[in-house]
Protein backbone atom coordinates (compact mmCIF):
# COMPACT_ATOMS: atom_id res chain seq x y z
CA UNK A 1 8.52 -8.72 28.09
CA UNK A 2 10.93 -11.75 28.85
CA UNK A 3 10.40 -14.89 27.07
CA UNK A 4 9.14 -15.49 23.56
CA UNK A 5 9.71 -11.64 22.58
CA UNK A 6 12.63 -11.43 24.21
CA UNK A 7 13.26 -7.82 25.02
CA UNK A 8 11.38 -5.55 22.37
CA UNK A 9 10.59 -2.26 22.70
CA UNK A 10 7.33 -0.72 23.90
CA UNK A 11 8.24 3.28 22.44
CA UNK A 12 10.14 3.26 25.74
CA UNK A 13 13.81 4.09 25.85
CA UNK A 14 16.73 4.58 22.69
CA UNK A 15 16.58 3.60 19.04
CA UNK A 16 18.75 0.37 17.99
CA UNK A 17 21.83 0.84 16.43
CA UNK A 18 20.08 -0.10 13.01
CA UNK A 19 17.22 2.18 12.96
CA UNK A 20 17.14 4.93 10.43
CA UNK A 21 18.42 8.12 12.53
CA UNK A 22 16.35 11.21 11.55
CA UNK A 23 19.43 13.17 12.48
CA UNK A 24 21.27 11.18 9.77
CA UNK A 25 18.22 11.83 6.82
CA UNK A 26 19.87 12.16 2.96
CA UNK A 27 17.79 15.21 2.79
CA UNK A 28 15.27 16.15 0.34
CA UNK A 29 15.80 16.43 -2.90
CA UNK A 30 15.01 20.39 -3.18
CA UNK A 31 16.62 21.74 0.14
CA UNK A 32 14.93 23.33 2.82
CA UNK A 33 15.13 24.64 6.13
CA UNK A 34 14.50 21.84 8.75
CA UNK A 35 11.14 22.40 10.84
CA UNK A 36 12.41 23.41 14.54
CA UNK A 37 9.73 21.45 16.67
CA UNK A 38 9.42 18.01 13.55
CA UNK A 39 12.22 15.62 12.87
CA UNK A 40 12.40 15.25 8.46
CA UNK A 41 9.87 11.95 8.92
CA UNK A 42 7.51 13.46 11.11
CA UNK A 43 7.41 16.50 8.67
CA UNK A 44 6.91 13.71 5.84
CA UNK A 45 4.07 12.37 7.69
CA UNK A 46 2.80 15.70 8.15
CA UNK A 47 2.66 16.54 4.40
CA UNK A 48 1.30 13.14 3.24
CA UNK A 49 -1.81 13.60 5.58
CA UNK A 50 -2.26 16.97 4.48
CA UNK A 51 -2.15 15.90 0.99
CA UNK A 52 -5.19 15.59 -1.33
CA UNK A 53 -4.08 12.08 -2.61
CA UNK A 54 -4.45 10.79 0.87
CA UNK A 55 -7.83 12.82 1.22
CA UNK A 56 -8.84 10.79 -2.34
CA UNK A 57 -8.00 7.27 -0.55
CA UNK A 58 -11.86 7.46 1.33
CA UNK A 59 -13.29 6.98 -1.86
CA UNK A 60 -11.05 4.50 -3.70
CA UNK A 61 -12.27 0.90 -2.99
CA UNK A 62 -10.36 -1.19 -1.24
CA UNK A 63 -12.81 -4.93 -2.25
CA UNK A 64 -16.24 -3.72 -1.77
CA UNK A 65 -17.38 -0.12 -3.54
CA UNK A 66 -17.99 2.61 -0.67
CA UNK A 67 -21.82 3.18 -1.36
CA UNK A 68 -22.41 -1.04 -1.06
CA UNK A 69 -22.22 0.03 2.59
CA UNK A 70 -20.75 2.76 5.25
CA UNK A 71 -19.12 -0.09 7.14
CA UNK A 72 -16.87 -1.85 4.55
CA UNK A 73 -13.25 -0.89 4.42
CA UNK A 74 -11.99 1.90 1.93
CA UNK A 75 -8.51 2.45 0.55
CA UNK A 76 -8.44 5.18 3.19
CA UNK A 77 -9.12 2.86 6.56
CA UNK A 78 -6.73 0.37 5.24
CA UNK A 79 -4.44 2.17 4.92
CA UNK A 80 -4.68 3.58 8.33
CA UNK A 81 -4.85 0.13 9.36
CA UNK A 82 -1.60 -0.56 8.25
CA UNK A 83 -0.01 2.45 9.86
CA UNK A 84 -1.36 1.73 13.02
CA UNK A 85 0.32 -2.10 12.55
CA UNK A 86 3.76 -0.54 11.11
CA UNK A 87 4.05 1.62 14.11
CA UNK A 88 3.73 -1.28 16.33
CA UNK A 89 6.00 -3.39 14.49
CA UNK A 90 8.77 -0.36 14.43
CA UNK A 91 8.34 0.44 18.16
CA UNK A 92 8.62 -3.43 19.08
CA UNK A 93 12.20 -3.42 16.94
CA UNK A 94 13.04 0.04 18.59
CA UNK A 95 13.04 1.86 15.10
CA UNK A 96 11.43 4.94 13.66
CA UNK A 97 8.23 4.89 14.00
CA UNK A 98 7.27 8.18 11.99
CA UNK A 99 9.53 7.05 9.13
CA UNK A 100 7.20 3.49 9.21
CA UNK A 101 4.16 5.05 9.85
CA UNK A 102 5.22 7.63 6.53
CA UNK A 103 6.05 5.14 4.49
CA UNK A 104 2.45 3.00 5.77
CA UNK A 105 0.87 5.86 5.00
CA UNK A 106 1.85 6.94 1.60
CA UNK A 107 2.30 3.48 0.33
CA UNK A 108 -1.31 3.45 -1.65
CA UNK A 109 -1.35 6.98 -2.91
CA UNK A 110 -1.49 5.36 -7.02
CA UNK A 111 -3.87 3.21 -6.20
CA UNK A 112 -6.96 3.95 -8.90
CA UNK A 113 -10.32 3.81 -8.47
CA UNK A 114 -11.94 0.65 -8.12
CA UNK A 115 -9.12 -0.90 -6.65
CA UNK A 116 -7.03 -3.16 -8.28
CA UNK A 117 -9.61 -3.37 -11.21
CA UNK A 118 -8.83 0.03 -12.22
CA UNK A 119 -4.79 -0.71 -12.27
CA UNK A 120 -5.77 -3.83 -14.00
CA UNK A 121 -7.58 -2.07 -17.01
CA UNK A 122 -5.03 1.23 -16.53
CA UNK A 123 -1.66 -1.28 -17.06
CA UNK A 124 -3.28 -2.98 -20.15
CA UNK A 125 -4.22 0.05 -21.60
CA UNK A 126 -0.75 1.61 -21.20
CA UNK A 127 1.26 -1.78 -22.44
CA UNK A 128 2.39 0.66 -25.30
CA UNK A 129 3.60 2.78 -23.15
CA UNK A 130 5.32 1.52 -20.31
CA UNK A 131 2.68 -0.06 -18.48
CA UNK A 132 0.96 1.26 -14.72
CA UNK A 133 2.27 0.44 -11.58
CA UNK A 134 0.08 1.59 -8.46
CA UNK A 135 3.88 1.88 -6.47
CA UNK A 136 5.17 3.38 -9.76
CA UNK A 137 2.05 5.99 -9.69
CA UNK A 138 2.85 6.48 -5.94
CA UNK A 139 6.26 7.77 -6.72
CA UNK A 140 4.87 9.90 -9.33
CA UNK A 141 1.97 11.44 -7.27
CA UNK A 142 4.31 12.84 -4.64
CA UNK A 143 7.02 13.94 -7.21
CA UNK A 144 4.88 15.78 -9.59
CA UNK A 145 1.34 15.37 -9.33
CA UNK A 146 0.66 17.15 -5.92
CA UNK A 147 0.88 20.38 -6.41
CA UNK A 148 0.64 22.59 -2.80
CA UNK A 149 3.80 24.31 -2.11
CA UNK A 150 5.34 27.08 -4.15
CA UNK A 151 9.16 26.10 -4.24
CA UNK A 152 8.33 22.36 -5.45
CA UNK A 153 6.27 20.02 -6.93
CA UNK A 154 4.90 17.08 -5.46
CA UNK A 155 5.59 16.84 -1.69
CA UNK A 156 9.26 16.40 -1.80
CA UNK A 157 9.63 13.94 0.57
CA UNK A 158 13.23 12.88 2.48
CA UNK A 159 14.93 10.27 0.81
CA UNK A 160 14.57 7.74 3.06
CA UNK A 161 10.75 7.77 2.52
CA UNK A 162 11.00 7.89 -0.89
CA UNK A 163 13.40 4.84 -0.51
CA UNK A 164 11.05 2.97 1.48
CA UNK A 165 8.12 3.70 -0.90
CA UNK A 166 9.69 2.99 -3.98
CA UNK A 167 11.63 -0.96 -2.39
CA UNK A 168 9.27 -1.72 0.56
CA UNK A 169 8.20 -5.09 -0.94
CA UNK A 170 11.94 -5.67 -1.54
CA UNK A 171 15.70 -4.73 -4.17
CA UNK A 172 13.97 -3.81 -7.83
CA UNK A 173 17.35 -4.86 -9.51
CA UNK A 174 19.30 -7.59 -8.08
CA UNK A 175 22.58 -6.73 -6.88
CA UNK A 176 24.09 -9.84 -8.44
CA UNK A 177 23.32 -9.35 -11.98
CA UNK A 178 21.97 -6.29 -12.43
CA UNK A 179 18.89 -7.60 -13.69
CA UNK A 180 15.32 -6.29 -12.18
CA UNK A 181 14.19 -8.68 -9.75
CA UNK A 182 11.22 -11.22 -10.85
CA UNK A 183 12.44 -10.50 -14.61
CA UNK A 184 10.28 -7.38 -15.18
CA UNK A 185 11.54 -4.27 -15.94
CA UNK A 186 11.39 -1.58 -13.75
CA UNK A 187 8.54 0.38 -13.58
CA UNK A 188 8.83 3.60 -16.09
CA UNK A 189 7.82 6.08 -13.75
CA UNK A 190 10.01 4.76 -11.39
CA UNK A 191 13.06 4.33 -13.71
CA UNK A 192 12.27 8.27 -15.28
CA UNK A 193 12.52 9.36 -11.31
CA UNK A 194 15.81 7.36 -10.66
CA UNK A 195 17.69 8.77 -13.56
CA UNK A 196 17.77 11.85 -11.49
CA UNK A 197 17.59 11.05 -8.03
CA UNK A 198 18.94 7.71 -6.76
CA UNK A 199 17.60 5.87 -4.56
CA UNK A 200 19.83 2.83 -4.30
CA UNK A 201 16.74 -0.34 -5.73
CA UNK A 202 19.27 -2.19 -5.96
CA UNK A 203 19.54 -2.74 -1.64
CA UNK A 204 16.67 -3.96 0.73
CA UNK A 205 14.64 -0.93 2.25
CA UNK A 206 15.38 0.76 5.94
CA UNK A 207 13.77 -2.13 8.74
CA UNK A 208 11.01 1.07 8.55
CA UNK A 209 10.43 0.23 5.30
CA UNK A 210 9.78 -3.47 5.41
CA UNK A 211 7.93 -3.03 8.80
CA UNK A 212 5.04 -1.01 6.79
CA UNK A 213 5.17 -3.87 3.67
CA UNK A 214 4.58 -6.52 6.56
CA UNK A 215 2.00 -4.66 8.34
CA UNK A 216 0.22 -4.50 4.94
CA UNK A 217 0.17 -7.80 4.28
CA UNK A 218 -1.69 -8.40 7.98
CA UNK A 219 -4.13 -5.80 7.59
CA UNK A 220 -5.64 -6.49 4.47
CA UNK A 221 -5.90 -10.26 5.48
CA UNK A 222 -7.09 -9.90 8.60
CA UNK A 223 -10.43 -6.80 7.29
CA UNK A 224 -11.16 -8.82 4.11
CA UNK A 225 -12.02 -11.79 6.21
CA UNK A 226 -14.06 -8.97 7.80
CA UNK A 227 -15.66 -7.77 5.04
CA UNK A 228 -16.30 -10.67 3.58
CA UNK A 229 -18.36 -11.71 6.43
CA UNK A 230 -20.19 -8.57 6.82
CA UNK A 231 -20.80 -9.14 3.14
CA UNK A 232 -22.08 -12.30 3.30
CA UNK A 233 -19.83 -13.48 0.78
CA UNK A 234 -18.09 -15.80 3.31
CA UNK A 235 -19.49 -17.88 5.93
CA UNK A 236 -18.01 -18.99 9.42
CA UNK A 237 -18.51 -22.83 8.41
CA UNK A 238 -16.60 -22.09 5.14
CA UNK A 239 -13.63 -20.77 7.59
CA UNK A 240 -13.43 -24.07 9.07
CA UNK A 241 -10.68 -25.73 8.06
CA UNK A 242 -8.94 -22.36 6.66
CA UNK A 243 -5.51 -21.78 7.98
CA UNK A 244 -4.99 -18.92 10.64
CA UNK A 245 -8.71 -18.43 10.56
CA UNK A 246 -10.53 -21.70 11.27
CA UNK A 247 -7.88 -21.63 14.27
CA UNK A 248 -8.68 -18.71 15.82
CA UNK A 249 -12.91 -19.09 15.09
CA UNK A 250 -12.29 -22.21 17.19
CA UNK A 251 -10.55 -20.49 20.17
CA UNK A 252 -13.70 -17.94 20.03
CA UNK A 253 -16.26 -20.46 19.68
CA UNK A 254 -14.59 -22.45 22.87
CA UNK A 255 -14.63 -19.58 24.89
CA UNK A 256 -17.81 -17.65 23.58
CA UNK A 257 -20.67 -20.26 22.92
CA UNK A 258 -23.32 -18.60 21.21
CA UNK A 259 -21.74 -15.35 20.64
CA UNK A 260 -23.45 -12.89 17.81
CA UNK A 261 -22.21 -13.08 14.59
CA UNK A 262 -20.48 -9.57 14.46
CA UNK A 263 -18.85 -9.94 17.65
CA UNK A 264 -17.69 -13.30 16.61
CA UNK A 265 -16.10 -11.72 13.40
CA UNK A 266 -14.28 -9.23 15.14
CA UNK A 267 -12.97 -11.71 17.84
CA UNK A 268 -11.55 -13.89 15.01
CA UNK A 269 -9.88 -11.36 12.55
CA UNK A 270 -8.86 -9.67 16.27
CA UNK A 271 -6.91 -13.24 17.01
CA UNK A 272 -5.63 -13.60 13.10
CA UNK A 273 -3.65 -9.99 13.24
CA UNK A 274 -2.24 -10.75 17.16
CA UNK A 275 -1.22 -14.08 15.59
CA UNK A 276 0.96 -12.84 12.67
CA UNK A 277 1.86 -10.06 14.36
CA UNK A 278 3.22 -11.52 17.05
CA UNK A 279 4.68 -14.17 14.57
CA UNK A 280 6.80 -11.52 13.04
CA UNK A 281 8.21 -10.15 16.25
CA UNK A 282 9.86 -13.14 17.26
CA UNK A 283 10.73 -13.50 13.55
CA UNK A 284 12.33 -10.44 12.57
CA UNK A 285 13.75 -10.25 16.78
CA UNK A 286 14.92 -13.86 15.66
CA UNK A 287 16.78 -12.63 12.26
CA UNK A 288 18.02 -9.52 14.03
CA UNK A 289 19.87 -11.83 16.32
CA UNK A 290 21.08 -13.39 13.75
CA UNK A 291 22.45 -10.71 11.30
CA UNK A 292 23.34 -8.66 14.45
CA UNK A 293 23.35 -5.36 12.40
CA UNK A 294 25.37 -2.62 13.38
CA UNK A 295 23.81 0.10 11.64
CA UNK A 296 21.31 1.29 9.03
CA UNK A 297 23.65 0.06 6.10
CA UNK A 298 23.60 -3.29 7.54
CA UNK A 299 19.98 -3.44 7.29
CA UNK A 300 20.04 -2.50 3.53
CA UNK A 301 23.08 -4.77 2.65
CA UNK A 302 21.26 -7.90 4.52
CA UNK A 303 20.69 -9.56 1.58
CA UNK A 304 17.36 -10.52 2.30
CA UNK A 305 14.07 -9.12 4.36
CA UNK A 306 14.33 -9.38 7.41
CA UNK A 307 10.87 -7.97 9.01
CA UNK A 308 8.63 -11.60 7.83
CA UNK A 309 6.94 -13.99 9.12
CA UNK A 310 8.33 -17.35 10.24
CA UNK A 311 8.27 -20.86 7.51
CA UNK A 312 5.17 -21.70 9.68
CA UNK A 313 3.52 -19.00 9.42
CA UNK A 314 4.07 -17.77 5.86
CA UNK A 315 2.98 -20.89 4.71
CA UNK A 316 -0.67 -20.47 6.76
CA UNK A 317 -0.92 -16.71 5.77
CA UNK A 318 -0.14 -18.52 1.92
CA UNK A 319 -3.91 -20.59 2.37
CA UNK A 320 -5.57 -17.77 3.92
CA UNK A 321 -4.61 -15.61 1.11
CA UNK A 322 -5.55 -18.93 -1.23
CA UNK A 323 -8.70 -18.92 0.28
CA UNK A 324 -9.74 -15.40 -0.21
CA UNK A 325 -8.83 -14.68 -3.61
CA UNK A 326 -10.77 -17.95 -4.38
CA UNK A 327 -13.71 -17.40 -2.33
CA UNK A 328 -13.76 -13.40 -2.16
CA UNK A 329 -11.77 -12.06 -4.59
CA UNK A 330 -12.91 -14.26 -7.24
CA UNK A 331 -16.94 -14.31 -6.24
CA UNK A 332 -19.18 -14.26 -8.88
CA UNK A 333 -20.76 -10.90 -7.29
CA UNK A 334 -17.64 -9.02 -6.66
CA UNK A 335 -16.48 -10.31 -10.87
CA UNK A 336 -19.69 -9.12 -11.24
CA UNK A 337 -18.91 -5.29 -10.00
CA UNK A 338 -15.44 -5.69 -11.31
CA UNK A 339 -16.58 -6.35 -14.91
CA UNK A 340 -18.91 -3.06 -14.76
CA UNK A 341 -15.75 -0.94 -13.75
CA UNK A 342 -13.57 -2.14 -16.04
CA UNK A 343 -15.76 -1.03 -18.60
CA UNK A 344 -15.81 2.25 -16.84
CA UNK A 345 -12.30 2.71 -16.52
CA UNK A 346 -11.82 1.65 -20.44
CA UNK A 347 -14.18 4.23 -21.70
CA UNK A 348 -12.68 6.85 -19.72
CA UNK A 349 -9.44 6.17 -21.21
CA UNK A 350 -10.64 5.88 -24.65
CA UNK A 351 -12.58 8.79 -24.97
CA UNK A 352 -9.56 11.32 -23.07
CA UNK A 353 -7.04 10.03 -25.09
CA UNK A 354 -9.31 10.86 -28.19
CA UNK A 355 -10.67 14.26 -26.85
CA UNK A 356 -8.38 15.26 -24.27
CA UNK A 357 -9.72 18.93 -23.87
CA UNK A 358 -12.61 16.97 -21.85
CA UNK A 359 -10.35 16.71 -18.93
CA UNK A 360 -10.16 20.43 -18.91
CA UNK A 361 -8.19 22.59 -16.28
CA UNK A 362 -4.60 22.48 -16.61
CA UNK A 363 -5.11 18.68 -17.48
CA UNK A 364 -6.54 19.66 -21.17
CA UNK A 365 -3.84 22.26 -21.39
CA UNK A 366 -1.21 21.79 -24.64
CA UNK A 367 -2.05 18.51 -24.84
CA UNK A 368 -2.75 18.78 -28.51
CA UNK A 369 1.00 19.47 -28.45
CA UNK A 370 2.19 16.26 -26.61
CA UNK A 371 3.07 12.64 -28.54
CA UNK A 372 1.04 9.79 -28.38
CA UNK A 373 2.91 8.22 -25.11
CA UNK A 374 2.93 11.44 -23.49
CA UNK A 375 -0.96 12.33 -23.71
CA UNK A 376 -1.29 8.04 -22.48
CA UNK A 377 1.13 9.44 -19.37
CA UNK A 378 -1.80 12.38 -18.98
CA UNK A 379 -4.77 10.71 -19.44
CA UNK A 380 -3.26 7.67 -16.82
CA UNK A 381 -2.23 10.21 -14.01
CA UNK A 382 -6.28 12.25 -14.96
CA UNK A 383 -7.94 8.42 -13.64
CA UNK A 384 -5.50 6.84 -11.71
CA UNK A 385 -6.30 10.16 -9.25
CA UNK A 386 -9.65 9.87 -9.77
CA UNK A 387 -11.96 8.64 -6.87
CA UNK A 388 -14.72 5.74 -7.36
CA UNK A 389 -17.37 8.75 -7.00
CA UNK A 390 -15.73 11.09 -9.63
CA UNK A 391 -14.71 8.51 -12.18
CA UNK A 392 -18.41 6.87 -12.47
CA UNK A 393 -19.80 11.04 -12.40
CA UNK A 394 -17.53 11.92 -15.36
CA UNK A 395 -18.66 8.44 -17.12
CA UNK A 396 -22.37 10.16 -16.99
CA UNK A 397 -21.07 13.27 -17.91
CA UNK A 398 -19.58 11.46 -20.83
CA UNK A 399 -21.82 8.22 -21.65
CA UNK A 400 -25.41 7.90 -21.97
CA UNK A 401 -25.39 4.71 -19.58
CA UNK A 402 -23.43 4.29 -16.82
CA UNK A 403 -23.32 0.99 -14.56
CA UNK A 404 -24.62 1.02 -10.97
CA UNK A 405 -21.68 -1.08 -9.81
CA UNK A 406 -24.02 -2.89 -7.54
């Protein structure tokens, strides 16, 4: 493809010199023999789809609950959303694409349930002790939490995935002080993990890496616009004047007079994603050009991200994002919900931490034995796994009432 896009890759042909070489992996952290017919990232893709923390993500809510409606999105078809995106970002920069898709993939796995309600209530809840992170949590579910295969816990993962999970959204410390970035410390499940295995936060991720962040950033833009229609929480008069998405209603609305309101949706949000994702081809193909990296090293020494979108663009993705948190995110309906699982999530807490032997299986076991932070630690990982469905079934099992979330 010659002019805009200049020459990007279509899966077609060799990897750039500043792709992350599968034949150049740091290994896994517990050694093993490498798979004869998978390169290390396909084999990490393998395991994370085979996991049952990605098998939990179809019943963690995304924005809307699952039993509002078969149609809405789940944590689950997001996030296969955004692998499907990362894999065509990584092919158009001639990268890895398993090692995007992996990372796309696995990025959500400490995601509670109720979406980011249940981190919300989880975080404030732990402030005593260390706090929740949903990324933090992700590192910590394929560490330790999964438990499948007999030489290891968790999935053990190559290092370059658990790089690009841990720094997809960018450095944790900055290089130049040695201070975490944003002036919050590093996560505690994250710092435990690095004081045994680093895994260099203090450099930008693999181009994998930020390809998969990116991607993320379109999807859930582009399917809560979506969702919000099919909701009829938003309108397509309301989308107007909205950046990105009054733009492309108008294209549709030229072209299709009349059309029904569910094909009209999709051709819209269909318009939105080509538009930023097209944006950060020639963006990233731009900064490439620029940096003219040499190898992988380059790519995490850069200084900055380079997979983005463009000053333009970023600052229209900015007001779409504007727009939904104050007309979607912030609805009176979906507070609504959000205030009934909080409460959810809070008793749940409450009442483990105070009876833990009402977890029961192996998650009850010695934990009359463990300190106050440590039984917080248990009772976090028990919900934060926890699906929509089985958190508001062990609330009955616990509670005389239990909300509807409806």
């Amino acid at each position: 493809m010659a002019g805009r896009f200049g020459d990007i890759g279509f899966g077609f042909g060799g990897r750039a010199v500043y792709a992350t070489d599968p034949a150049k992996s740091r290994g896994r952290l517990i050694a093993e023999p490498e798979s004869p017919t998978r390169t290390p990232f396909q084999r990490d893709r393998d395991r994370i789809i085979h996991s049952t923390a990605f098998r939990r993500l179809k019943h963690k809510t995304q924005v809307f609950f699952s039993h509002e409606g078969d149609h809405y999105r789940t944590r689950l078809t997001h996030t296969i959303e955004v692998a499907q995106i990362a894999r065509a970002l990584a092919r158009a920069f001639r990268i890895d694409d398993d090692l995007a898709e992996a990372v796309a993939l696995v990025h959500d796995f400490g995601h509670t349930p109720f979406g980011h309600t249940g981190e919300d209530v989880l975080d404030a809840l732990m402030a005593g002790h260390g706090g929740f992170d949903h990324n933090a949590q992700a590192l910590r579910v394929v560490t330790r939490l999964e438990r499948r295969y007999a030489g290891f816990d968790g999935l053990n993962l190559t290092w370059e995935t658990l790089e690009g999970l841990v720094k997809h959204n960018g450095p944790l410390i900055d290089p130049a002080t040695s201070t975490p970035v944003g002036g919050k410390a590093v996560p505690r499940a994250i710092a435990d993990y690095l004081a045994g295995h680093d895994l260099e936060v203090q450099r930008h991720a693999g181009l994998e890496a930020q390809a998969a962040a990116i991607a993320d950033d379109i999807a859930y833009n582009t399917h809560d616009l979506d969702d919000g229609l099919r909701a009829g929480l938003l309108t397509f008069d309301m989308l107007r004047g909205v950046p990105l998405a009054g733009e492309a209603l108008a294209i549709v609305d030229d072209h299709y007079p009349g059309l029904d309101d569910g094909r009209r949706a999709h051709e819209m949000t269909r318009r939105v994603m080509t538009a930023m994702v097209e944006d950060v081809i020639a963006e990233t193909a731009s900064n490439l050009d620029r940096k003219i990296p040499q190898s992988v090293a380059d790519i995490h020494d850069a200084g900055e991200t380079l997979a983005r979108f463009s000053a333009a663009m970023a600052e229209r993705e900015a007001g779409l994002k504007r727009f939904l948190f104050e007309h979607l995110y912030r609805h009176e309906e979906v507070m609504r919900v959000r205030a009934q699982a909080e409460a959810v999530v809070h008793d749940l807490f409450r009442r483990f931490t105070r009876s833990p032997s009402l977890m029961g299986g192996e998650w009850a076991d010695d934990a009359t034995a463990l300190d106050e932070t440590q039984l917080a630690i248990r009772v976090a990982d028990y919900i934060a796994g926890m699906t929509d469905t089985f958190a508001l079934s062990e609330h009955r099992r616990l509670f005389d009432r239990t909300p509807d979330l409806r």
